[in-house]
Protein backbone atom coordinates (compact mmCIF):
# COMPACT_ATOMS: atom_id res chain seq x y z
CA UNK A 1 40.60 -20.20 4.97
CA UNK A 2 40.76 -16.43 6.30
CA UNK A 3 42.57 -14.50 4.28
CA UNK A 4 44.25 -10.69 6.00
CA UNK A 5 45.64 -8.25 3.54
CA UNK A 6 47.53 -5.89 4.71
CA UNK A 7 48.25 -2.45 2.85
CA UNK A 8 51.97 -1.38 3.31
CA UNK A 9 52.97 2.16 3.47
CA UNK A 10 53.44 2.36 -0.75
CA UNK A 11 50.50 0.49 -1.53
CA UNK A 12 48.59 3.44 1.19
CA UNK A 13 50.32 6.25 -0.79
CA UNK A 14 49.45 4.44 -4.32
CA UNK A 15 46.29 4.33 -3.59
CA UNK A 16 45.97 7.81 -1.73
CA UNK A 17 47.42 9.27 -4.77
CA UNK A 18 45.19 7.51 -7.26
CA UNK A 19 42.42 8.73 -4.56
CA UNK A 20 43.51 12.43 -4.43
CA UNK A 21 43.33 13.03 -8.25
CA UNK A 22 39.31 11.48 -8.57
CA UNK A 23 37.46 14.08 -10.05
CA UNK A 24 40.42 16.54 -10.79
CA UNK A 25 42.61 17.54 -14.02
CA UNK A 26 45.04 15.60 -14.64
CA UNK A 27 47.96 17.80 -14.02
CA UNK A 28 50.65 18.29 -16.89
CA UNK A 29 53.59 15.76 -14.70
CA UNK A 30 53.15 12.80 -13.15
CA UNK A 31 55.58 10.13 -11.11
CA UNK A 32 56.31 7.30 -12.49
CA UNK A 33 55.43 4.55 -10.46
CA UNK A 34 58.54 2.74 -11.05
CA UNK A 35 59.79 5.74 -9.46
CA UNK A 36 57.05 5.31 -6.38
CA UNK A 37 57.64 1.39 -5.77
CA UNK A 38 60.05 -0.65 -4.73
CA UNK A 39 59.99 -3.19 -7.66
CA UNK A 40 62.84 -4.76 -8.92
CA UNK A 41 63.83 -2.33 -12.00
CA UNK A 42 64.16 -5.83 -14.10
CA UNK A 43 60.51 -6.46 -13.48
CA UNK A 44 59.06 -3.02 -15.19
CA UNK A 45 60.11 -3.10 -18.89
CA UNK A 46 58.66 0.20 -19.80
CA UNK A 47 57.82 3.49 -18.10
CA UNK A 48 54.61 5.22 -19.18
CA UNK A 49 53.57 7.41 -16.69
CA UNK A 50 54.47 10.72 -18.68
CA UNK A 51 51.75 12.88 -18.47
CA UNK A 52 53.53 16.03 -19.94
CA UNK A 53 51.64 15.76 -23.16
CA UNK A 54 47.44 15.99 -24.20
CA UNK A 55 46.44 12.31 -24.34
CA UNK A 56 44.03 13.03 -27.19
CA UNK A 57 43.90 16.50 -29.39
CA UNK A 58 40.79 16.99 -31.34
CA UNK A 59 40.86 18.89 -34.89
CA UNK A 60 37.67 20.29 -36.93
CA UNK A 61 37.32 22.78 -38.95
CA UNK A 62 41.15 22.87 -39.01
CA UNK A 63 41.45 24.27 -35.69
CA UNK A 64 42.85 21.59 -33.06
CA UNK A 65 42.57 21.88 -29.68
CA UNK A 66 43.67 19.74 -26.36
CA UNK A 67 40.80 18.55 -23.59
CA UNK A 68 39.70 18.68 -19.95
CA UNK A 69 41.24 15.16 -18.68
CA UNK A 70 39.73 13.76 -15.32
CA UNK A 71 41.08 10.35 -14.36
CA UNK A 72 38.18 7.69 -13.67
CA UNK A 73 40.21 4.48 -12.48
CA UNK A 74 43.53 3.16 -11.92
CA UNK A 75 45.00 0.20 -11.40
CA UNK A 76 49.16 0.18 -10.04
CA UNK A 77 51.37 -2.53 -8.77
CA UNK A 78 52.98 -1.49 -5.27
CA UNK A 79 55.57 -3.88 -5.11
CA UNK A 80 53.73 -6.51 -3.99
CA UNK A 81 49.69 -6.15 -5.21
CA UNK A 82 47.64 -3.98 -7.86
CA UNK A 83 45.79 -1.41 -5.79
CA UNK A 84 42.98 -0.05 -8.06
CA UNK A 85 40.85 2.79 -7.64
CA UNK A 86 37.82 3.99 -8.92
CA UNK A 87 36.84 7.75 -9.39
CA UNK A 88 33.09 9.63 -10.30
CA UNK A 89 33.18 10.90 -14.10
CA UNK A 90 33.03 14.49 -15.29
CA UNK A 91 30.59 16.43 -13.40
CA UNK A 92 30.02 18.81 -16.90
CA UNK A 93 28.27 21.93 -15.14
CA UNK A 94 31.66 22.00 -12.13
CA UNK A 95 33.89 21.91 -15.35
CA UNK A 96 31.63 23.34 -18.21
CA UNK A 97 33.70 27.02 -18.42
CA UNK A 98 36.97 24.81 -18.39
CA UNK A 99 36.79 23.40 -21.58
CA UNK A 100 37.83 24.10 -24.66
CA UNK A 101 35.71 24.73 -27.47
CA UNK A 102 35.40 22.97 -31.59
CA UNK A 103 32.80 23.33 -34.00
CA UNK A 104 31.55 20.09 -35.80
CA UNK A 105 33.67 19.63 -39.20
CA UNK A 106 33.72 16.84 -41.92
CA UNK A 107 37.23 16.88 -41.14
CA UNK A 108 36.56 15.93 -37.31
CA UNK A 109 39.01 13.91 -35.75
CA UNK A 110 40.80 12.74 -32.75
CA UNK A 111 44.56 11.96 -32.27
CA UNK A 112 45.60 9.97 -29.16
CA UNK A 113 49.34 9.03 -28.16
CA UNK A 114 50.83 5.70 -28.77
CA UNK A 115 50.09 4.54 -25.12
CA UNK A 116 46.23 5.42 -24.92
CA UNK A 117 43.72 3.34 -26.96
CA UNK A 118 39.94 5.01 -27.44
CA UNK A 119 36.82 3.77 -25.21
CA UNK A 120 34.02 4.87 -25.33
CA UNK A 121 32.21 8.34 -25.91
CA UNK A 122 29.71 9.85 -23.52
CA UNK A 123 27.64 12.73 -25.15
CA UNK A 124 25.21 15.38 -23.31
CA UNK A 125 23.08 18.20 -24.25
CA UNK A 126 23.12 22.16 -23.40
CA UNK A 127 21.77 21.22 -19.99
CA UNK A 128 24.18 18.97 -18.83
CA UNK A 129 21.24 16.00 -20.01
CA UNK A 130 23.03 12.48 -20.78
CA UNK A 131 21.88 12.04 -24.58
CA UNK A 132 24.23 9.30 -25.56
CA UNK A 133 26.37 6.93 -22.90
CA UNK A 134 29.30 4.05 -23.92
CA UNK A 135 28.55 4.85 -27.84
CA UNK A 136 31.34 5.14 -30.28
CA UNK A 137 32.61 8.73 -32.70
CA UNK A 138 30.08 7.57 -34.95
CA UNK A 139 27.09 9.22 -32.93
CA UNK A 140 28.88 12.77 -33.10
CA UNK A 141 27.53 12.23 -36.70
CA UNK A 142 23.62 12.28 -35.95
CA UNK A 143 23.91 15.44 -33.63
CA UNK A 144 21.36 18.19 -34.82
CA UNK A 145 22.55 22.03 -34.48
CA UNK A 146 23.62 22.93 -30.95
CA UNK A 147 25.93 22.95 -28.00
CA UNK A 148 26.90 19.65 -26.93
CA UNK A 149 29.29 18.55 -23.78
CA UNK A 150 31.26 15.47 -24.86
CA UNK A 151 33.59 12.80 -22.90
CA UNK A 152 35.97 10.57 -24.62
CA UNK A 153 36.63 7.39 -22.39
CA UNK A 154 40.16 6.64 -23.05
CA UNK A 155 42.57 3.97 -21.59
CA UNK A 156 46.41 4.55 -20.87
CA UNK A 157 48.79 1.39 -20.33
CA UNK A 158 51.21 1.98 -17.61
CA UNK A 159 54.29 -0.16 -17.15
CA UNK A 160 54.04 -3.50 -17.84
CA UNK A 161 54.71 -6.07 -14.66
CA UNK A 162 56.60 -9.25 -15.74
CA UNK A 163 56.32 -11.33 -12.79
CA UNK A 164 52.73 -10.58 -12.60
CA UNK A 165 52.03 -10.32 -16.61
CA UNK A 166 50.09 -7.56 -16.68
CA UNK A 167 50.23 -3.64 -17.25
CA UNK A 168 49.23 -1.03 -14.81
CA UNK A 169 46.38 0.65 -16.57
CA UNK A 170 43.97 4.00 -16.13
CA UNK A 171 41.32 5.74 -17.50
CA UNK A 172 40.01 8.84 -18.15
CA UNK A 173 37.61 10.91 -19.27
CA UNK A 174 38.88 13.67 -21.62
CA UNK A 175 36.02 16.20 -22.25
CA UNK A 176 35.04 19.68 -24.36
CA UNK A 177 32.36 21.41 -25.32
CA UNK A 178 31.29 21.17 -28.87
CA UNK A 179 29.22 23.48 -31.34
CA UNK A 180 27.29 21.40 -34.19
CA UNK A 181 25.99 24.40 -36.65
């Protein structure tokens, strides 16, 4: 059996937009897709597209700062299908005078918003060199003195899709530069 999908005009522009922000900052609004489809408002229980706030601060040393977000894949319902997209991760030396900047505490943490759940972390040296890939916080701990570049995979749920029981979901890659004295 031959089976033809055919992309409508929303599920183009979902994925066009999903397309458009691969490799780029994630920019401080977003739409909401139940804003960008035509789904039944009964059918989306919760909006979650707000982008208006950091998805994950980090604090050390009792300074906090906010990080360098680059989406890396999305999935949204169109009305009718999930279109998903995939995007390349954070190419450090494009982005490297972007970031902000912590030194290494015992006091080193990471806050995330209710709606974003920690990945993975992706650590690399002074020269842009991948030292550690898909390892968790713990590895920030056996870092000798230097200047690291470091990528926190999180996830974000979007809204959830009842007919379909699933969430929309994204990732990204939320990066700074770190200082381990």
């Amino acid at each position: 059996m031959r089976r033809i999908y055919i992309l409508t005009l929303t599920g183009l522009l979902a994925v066009l937009i999903m397309l458009s922000s691969c490799g780029t900052t994630v920019i401080s609004s977003a739409v909401s897709s139940s804003e960008a489809i035509s789904e039944p408002e009964s059918n989306i229980i919760a909006s979650t597209a707000d982008l208006s706030q950091p998805m994950i601060l980090i604090t050390s040393g009792g300074e906090t700062i906010s990080t360098y977000a680059s989406i890396l894949s999305s999935s949204s319902w169109d009305g009718e299908h999930f279109q998903c997209a995939d995007c390349y991760p954070i190419y450090f030396p494009d982005i490297a005078d972007r970031l902000s900047v912590v030194t290494y505490a015992e006091d080193f943490s990471i806050q995330y918003r209710e709606d974003i759940s920690l990945s993975t972390v992706r650590i690399y040296d002074n020269n842009f060199e991948r030292l550690y890939f898909n390892v968790d916080l713990s590895y920030l701990n056996k870092l000798t003195e230097g200047t690291y570049y470091v990528g926190v995979v999180v996830g974000k749920w979007g809204d959830y899709i009842i007919s379909e029981d699933q969430y929309e979901t994204s990732s990204y890659e939320c990066a700074f530069k770190l200082i381990v004295n």
